[in-house]
Protein backbone atom coordinates (compact mmCIF):
# COMPACT_ATOMS: atom_id res chain seq x y z
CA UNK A 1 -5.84 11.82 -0.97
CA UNK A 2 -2.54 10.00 -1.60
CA UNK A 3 -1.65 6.90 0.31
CA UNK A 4 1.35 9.01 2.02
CA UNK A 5 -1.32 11.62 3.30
CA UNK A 6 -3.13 8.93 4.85
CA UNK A 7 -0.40 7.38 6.30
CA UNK A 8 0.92 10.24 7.80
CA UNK A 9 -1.93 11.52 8.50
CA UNK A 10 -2.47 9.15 11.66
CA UNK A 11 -0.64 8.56 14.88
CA UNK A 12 1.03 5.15 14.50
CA UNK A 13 -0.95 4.11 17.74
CA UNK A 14 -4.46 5.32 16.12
CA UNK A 15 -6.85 2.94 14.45
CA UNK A 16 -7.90 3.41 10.52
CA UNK A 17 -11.18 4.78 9.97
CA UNK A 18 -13.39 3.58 8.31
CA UNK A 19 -13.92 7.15 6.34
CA UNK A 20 -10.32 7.28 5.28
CA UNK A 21 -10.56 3.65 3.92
CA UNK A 22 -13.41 5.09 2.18
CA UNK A 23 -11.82 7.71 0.63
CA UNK A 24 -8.58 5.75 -0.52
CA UNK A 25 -11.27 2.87 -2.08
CA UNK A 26 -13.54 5.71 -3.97
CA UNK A 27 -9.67 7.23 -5.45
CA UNK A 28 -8.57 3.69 -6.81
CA UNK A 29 -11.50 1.59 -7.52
CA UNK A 30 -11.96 2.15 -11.12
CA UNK A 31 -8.07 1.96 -11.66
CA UNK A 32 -6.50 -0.85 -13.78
CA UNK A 33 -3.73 -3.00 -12.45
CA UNK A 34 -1.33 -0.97 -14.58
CA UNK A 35 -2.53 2.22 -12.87
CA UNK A 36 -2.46 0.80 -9.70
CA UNK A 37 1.06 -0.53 -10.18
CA UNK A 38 2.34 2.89 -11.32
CA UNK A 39 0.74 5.10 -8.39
CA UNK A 40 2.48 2.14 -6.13
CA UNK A 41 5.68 3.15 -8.06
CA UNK A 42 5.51 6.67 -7.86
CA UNK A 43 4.18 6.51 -3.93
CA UNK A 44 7.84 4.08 -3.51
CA UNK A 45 9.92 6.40 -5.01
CA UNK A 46 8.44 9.46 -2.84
CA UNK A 47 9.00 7.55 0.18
CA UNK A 48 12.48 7.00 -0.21
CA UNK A 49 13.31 10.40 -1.93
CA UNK A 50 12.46 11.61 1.68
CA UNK A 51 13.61 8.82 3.57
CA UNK A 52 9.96 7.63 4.77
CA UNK A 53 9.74 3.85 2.95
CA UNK A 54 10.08 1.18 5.44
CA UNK A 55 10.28 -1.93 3.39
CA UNK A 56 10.16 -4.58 5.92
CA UNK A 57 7.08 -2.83 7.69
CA UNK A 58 5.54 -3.26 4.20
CA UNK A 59 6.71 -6.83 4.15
CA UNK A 60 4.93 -7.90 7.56
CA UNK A 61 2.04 -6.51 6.22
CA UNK A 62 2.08 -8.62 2.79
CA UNK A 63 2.93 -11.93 4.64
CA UNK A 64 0.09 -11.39 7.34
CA UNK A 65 -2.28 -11.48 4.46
CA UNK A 66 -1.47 -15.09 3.67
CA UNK A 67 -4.45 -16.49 4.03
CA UNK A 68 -7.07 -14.04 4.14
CA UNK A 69 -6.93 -12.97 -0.12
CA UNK A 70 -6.49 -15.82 -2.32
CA UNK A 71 -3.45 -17.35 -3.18
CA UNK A 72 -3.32 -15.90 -6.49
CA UNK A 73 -3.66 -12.34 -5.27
CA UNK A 74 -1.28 -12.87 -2.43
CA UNK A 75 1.51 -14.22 -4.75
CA UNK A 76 0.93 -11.70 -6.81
CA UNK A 77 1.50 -9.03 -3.96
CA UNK A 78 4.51 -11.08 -3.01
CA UNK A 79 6.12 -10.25 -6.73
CA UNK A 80 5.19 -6.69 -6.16
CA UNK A 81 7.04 -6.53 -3.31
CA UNK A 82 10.18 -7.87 -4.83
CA UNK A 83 10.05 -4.71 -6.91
CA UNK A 84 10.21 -2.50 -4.52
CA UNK A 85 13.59 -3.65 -3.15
């Protein structure tokens, strides 16, 4: 499962499950931050080939994390994003 199958895979108004978190933890848990960073990449540039990538969705999503990951990981997700411009 790719993280564009599970996003469009649910109605905006339904709730994650807990089985589809599940699946997208078991695919990337054992990745390195390189890896990581290069599915990322390649998930980007399929979005916007087909017109899908809504940056400032993505953006809400990184700042409402402030707070709740340390502040290491979420100025590191911050720099990420900046990439993806």
């Amino acid at each position: 499962m790719k993280l564009s199958d599970f996003k469009d895979s649910k109605p905006k108004n339904e709730q994650v499950s807990e089985s589809n978190l599940q699946q997208i933890y078991d695919k990337y848990k054992n990745s390195s931050q390189s890896e990581l960073f290069s599915a990322l990449m390649q998930e980007v540039a399929s979005q916007k080939a087909n017109g899908t990538f809504d940056f400032e969705n993505l953006q809400k999503m990184v700042n409402s994390l402030e707070g709740a990951v340390p502040q290491e990981n979420f100025e590191q997700m911050k720099r990420i994003l900046n990439r993806l411009k």
